[in-house]
Protein backbone atom coordinates (compact mmCIF):
# COMPACT_ATOMS: atom_id res chain seq x y z
CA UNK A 1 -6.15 -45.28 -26.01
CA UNK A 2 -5.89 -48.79 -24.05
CA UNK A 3 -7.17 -51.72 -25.01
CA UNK A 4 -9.95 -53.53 -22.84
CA UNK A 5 -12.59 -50.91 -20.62
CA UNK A 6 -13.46 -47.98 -22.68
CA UNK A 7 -14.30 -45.78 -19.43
CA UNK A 8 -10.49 -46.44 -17.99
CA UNK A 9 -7.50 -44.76 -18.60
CA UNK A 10 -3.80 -46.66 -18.08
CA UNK A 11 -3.36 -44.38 -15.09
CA UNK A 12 -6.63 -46.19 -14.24
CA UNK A 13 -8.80 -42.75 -13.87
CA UNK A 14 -12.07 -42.80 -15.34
CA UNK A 15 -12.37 -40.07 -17.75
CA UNK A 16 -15.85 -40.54 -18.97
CA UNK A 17 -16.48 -39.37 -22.28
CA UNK A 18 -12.43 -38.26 -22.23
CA UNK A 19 -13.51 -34.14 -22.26
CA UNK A 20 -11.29 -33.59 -19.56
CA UNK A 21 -7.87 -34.67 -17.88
CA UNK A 22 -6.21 -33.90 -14.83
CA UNK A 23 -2.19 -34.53 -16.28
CA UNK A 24 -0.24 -31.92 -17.16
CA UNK A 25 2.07 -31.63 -20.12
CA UNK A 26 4.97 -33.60 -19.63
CA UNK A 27 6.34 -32.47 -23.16
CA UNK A 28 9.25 -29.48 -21.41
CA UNK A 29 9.15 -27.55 -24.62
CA UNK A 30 9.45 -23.87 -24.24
CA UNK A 31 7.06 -21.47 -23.56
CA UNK A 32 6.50 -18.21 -25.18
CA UNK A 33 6.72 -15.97 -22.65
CA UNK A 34 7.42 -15.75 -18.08
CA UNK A 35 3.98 -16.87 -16.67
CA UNK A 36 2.90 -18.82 -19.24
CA UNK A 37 1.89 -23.00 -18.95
CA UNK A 38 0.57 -25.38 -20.79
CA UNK A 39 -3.29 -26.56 -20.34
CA UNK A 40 -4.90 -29.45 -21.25
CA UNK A 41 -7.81 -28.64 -24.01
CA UNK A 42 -8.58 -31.89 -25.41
CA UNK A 43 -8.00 -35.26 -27.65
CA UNK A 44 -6.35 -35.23 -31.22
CA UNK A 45 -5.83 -37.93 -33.41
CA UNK A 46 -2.30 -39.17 -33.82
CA UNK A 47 -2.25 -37.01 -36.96
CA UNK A 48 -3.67 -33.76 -35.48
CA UNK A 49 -6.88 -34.16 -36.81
CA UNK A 50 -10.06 -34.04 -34.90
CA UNK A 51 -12.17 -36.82 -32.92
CA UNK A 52 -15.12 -37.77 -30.94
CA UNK A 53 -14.57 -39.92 -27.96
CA UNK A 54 -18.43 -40.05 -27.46
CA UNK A 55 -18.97 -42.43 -30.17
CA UNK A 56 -15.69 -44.59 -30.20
CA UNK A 57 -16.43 -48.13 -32.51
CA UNK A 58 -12.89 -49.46 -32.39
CA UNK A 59 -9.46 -49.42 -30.78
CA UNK A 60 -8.11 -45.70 -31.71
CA UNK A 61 -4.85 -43.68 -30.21
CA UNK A 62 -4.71 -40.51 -29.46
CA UNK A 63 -3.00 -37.47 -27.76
CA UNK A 64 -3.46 -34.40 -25.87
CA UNK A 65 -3.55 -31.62 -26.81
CA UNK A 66 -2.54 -28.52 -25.07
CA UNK A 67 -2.45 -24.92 -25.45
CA UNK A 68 -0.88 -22.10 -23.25
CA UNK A 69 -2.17 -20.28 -21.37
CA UNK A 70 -0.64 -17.49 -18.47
CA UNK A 71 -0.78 -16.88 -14.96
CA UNK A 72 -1.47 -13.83 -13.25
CA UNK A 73 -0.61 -12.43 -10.42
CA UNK A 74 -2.78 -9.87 -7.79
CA UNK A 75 -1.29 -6.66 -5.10
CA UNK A 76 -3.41 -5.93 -2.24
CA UNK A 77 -3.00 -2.84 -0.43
CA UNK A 78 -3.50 -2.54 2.95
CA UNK A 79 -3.86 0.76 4.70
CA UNK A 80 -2.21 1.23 8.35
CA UNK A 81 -5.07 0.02 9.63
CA UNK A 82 -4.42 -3.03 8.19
CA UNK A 83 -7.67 -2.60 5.87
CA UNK A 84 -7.50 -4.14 2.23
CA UNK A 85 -8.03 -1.31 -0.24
CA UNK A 86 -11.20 -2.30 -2.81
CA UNK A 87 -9.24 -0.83 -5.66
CA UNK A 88 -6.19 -3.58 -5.19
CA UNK A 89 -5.62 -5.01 -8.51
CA UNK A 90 -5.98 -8.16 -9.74
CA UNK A 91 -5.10 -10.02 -12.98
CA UNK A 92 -2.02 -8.76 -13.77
CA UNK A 93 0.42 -10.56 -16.31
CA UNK A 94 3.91 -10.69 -15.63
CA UNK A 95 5.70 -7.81 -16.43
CA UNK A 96 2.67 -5.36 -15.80
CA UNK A 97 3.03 -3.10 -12.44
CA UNK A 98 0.27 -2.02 -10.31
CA UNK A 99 -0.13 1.63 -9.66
CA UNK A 100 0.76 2.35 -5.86
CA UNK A 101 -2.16 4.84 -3.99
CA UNK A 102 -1.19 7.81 -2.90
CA UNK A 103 -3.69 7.13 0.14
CA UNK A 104 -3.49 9.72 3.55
CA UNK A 105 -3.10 7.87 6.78
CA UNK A 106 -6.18 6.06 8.30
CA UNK A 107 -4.93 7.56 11.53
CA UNK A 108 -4.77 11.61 10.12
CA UNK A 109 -6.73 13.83 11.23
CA UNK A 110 -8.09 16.40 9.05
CA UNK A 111 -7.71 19.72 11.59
CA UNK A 112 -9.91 21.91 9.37
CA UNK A 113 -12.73 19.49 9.61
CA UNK A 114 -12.02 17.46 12.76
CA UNK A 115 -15.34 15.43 13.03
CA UNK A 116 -14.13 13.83 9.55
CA UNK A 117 -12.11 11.19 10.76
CA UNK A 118 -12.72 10.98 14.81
CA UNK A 119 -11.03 8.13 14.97
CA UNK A 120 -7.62 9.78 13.91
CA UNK A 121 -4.96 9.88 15.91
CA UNK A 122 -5.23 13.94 17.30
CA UNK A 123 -1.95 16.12 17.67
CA UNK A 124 0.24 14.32 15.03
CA UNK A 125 0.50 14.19 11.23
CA UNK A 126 1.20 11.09 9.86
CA UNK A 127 4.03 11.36 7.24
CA UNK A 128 6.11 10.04 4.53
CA UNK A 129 9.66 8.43 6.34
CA UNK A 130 11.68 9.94 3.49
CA UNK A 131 9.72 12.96 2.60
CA UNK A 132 8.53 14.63 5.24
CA UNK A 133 6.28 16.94 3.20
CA UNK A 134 4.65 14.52 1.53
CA UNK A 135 1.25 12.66 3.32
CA UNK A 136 1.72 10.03 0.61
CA UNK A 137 3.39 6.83 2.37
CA UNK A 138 5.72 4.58 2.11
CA UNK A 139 5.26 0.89 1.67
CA UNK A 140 6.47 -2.75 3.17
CA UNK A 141 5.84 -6.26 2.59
CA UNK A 142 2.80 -6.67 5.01
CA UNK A 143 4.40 -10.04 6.33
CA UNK A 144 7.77 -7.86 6.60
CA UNK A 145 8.51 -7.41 10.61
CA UNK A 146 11.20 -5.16 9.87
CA UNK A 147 8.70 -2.67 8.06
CA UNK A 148 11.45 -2.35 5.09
CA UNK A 149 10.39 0.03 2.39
CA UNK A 150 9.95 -0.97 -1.22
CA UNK A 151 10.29 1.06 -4.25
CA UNK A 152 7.07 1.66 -5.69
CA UNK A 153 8.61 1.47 -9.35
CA UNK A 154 8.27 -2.23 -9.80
CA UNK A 155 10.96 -4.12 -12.07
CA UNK A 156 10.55 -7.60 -13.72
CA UNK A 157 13.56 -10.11 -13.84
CA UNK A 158 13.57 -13.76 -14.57
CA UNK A 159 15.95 -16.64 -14.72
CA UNK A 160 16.78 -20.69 -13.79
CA UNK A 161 17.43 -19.18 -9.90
CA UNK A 162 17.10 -16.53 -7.91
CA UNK A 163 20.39 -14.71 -7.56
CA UNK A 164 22.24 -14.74 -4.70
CA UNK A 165 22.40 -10.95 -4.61
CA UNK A 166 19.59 -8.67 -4.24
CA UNK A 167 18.53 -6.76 -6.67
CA UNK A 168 17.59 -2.68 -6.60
CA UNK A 169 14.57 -2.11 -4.47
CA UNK A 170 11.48 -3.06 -6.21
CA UNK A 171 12.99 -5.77 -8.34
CA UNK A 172 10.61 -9.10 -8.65
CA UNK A 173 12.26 -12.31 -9.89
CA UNK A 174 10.65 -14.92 -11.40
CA UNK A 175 12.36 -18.12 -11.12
CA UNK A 176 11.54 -20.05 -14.47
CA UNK A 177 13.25 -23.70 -13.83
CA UNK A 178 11.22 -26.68 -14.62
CA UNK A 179 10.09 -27.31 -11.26
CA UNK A 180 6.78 -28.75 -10.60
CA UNK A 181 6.82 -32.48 -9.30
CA UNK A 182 7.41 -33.62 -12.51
CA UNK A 183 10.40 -31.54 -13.39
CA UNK A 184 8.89 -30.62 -16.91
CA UNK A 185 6.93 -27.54 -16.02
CA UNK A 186 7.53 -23.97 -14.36
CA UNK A 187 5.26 -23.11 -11.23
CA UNK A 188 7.28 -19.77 -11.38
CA UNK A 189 8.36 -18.78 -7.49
CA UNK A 190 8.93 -14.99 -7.03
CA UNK A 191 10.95 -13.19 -4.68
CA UNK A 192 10.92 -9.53 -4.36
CA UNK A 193 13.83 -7.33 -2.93
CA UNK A 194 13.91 -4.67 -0.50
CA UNK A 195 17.70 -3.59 -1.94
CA UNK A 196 19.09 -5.84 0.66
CA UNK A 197 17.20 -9.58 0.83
CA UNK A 198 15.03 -11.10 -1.18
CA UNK A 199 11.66 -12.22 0.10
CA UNK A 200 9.89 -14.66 -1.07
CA UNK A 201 5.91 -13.59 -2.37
CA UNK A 202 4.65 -17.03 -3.29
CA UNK A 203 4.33 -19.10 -6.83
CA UNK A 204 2.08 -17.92 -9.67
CA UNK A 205 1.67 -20.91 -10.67
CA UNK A 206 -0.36 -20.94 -7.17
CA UNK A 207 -2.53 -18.01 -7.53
CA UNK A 208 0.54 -15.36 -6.67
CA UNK A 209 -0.73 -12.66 -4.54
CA UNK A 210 1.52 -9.60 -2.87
CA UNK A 211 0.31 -7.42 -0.16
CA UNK A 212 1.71 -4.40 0.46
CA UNK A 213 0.97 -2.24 3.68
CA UNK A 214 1.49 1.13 4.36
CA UNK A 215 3.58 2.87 6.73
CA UNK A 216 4.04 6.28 7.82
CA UNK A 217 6.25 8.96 10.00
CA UNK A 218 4.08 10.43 13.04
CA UNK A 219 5.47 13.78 13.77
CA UNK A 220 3.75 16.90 15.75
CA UNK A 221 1.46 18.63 14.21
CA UNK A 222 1.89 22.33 13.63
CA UNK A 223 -0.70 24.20 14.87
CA UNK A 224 -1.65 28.28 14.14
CA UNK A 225 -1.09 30.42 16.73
CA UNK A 226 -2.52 33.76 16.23
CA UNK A 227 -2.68 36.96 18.10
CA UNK A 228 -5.75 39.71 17.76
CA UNK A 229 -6.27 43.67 19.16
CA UNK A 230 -9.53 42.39 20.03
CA UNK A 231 -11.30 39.48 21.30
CA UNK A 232 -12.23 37.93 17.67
CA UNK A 233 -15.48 35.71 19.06
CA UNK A 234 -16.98 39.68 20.91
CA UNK A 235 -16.05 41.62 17.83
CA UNK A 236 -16.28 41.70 14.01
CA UNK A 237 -14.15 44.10 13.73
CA UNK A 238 -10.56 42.90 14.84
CA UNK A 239 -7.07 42.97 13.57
CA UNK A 240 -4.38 40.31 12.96
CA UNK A 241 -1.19 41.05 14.83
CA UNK A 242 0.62 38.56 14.43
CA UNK A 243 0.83 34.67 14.00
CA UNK A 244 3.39 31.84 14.28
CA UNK A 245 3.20 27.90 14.09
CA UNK A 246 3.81 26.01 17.21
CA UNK A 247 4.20 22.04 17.45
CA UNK A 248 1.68 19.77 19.33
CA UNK A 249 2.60 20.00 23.27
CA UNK A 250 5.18 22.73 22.58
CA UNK A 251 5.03 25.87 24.63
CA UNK A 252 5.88 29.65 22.76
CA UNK A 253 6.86 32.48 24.44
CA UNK A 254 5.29 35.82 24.84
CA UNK A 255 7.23 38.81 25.75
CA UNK A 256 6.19 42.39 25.74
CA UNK A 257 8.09 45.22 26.67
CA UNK A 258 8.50 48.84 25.59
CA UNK A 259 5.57 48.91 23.38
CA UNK A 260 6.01 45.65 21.41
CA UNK A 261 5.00 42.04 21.63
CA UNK A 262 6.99 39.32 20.32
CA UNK A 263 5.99 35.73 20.23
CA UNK A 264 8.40 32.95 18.72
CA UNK A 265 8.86 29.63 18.87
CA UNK A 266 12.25 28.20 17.40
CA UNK A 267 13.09 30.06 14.83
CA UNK A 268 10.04 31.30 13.93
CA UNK A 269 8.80 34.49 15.09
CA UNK A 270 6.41 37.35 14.93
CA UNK A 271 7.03 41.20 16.08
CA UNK A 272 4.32 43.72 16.61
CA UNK A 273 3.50 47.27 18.38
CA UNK A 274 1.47 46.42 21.20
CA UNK A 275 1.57 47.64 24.75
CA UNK A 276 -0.86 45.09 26.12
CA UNK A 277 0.83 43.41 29.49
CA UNK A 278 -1.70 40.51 29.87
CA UNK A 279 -3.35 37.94 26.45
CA UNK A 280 -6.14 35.55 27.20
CA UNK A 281 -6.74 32.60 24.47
CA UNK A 282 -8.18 29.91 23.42
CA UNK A 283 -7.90 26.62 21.44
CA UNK A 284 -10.67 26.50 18.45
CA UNK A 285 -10.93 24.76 15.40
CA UNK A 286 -11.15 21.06 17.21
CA UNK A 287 -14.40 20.17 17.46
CA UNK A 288 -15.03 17.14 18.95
CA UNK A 289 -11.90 16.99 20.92
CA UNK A 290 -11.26 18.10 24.84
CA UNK A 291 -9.57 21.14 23.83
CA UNK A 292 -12.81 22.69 21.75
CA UNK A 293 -12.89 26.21 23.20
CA UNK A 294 -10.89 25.21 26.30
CA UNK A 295 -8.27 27.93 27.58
CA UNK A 296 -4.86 28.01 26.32
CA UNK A 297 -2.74 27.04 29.63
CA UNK A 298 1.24 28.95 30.04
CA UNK A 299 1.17 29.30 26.18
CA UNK A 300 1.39 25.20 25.39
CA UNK A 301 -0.21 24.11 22.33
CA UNK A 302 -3.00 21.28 21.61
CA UNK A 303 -4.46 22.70 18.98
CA UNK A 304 -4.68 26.17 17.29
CA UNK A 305 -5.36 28.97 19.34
CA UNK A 306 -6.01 32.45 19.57
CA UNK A 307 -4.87 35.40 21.64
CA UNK A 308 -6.39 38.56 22.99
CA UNK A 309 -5.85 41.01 25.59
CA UNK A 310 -7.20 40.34 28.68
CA UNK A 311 -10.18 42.04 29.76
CA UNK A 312 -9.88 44.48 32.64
């Protein structure tokens, strides 16, 4: 410790009773481990031993002391309706993943219960890009313009420098040079590919935080289509003829001759004796929406519907 004012460090910052000190370690020795630093956690004699700078009587030198510590790192999730998730996870060491949700659109509508979610997005299901059959999404860097999907297996890779070539998708890369302002400590900048580019996510050393948002295919929905020997909502009684699924907007066709009806859209189809000339229907199953109970108009689909013959 200096000579002369016993409240005054060299770098002339009070430290009062010396429990606390804003330098870091300017030792560069290794650290254990990626994310790890070096805090300051006191004063040691020269020797090692302890000491009380409350009570100083005469000149004394000492050191800090330091011990390491590690930074961690948080994921937000965003659904596509740009709303944080509560369950994004925080505190996570280097080298530990986060678990990616398996969460259904914000903008799905649930058909069998349509008042659920009346703010969905009716007539369109809301997909995975690469798996079609799957309502789980995809996800992108939330900054990322280009909406580029990430793996959601995460790898861990370190070294001095980023490399010049991307890594596989879902590779984060700590860069572990001493490279604070000092040039004796890490602050550990990460970059994460896409399989193509690396982007850079921010420093741990700075409180590293990724955000991922999620994105989705909107496609038509398929809705039921279903024909009946009676009017189902008159009778109790009534029989299933036949039944096809028809996209959102799409139109089917009807045609009856010789005793049988066949309705078919695509390649789908269904064949069955009828020798009705004229079908009625109507959209159900969408409450809360302008087609609830509306008629079905030249066979086009907005939600499902059901057919019966005309009444005389």
């Amino acid at each position: 410790m200096p000579k002369g004012n016993a409240n005054t460090m060299a770098h002339e910052s009070k430290y009062e009773d010396g429990t606390s000190w804003n330098y870091v370690s300017r030792s560069k020795a290794a650290l254990s481990k990626v994310g790890a630093y070096r805090q300051f956690d006191g004063w040691t004699a020269m020797d090692g031993g302890a000491i009380d700078l409350s009570s100083v009587t005469s000149d004394l030198s000492v050191k800090a002391h330091f011990s390491e510590k590690e930074y961690t790192y948080s994921v937000n999730f965003y659904n596509d309706d740009n709303v944080k998730l509560t369950t994004s996870p925080s505190g996570l060491s280097w080298g530990m993943a986060p678990s990616f949700p398996t969460l259904v659109s914000y903008q799905q509508v649930d058909y069998a219960h349509p008042q659920a979610n009346t703010q969905g997005f009716w007539g369109y299901d809301f997909v995975n890009p690469s798996a079609g059959s799957s309502s789980a999404p995809n996800f992108a860097l939330k900054n990322d313009a280009n909406a580029t999907s990430i793996s959601t297996t995460l790898t861990f890779e370190s070294g001095e420098s980023k490399p010049d070539t991307a890594g596989v998708s879902g590779t984060l890369f700590a860069e572990t040079a001493l490279n604070d302002s000092y040039g004796c400590n890490p602050t550990y900048p990460v970059y994460l590919s896409d399989g193509t580019s690396w982007h850079s996510v921010g420093k741990m050393a700075d409180g590293l935080a990724i955000s991922f948002l999620a994105h989705y295919t909107k496609k038509a929905h398929e809705f039921s289509v279903k024909f009946y020997d009676k009017d189902p909502e008159k009778n109790n009684d009534e029989t299933l003829l036949g039944e096809i699924k028809v996209p959102y907007t799409k139109a089917f066709t009807c045609v009856s001759a010789s005793g049988t009806t066949t309705i078919s859209y695509g390649t789908a189809s269904a064949v069955f004796s009828s020798s009705v000339a004229s079908w009625s229907g109507r959209f159900i199953n969408c409450d809360g929406q302008i087609y609830a109970g509306k008629a079905v108009d030249s066979y086009t689909i907005m939600a499902d519907a059901e057919f019966y013959p005309t009444p005389a």
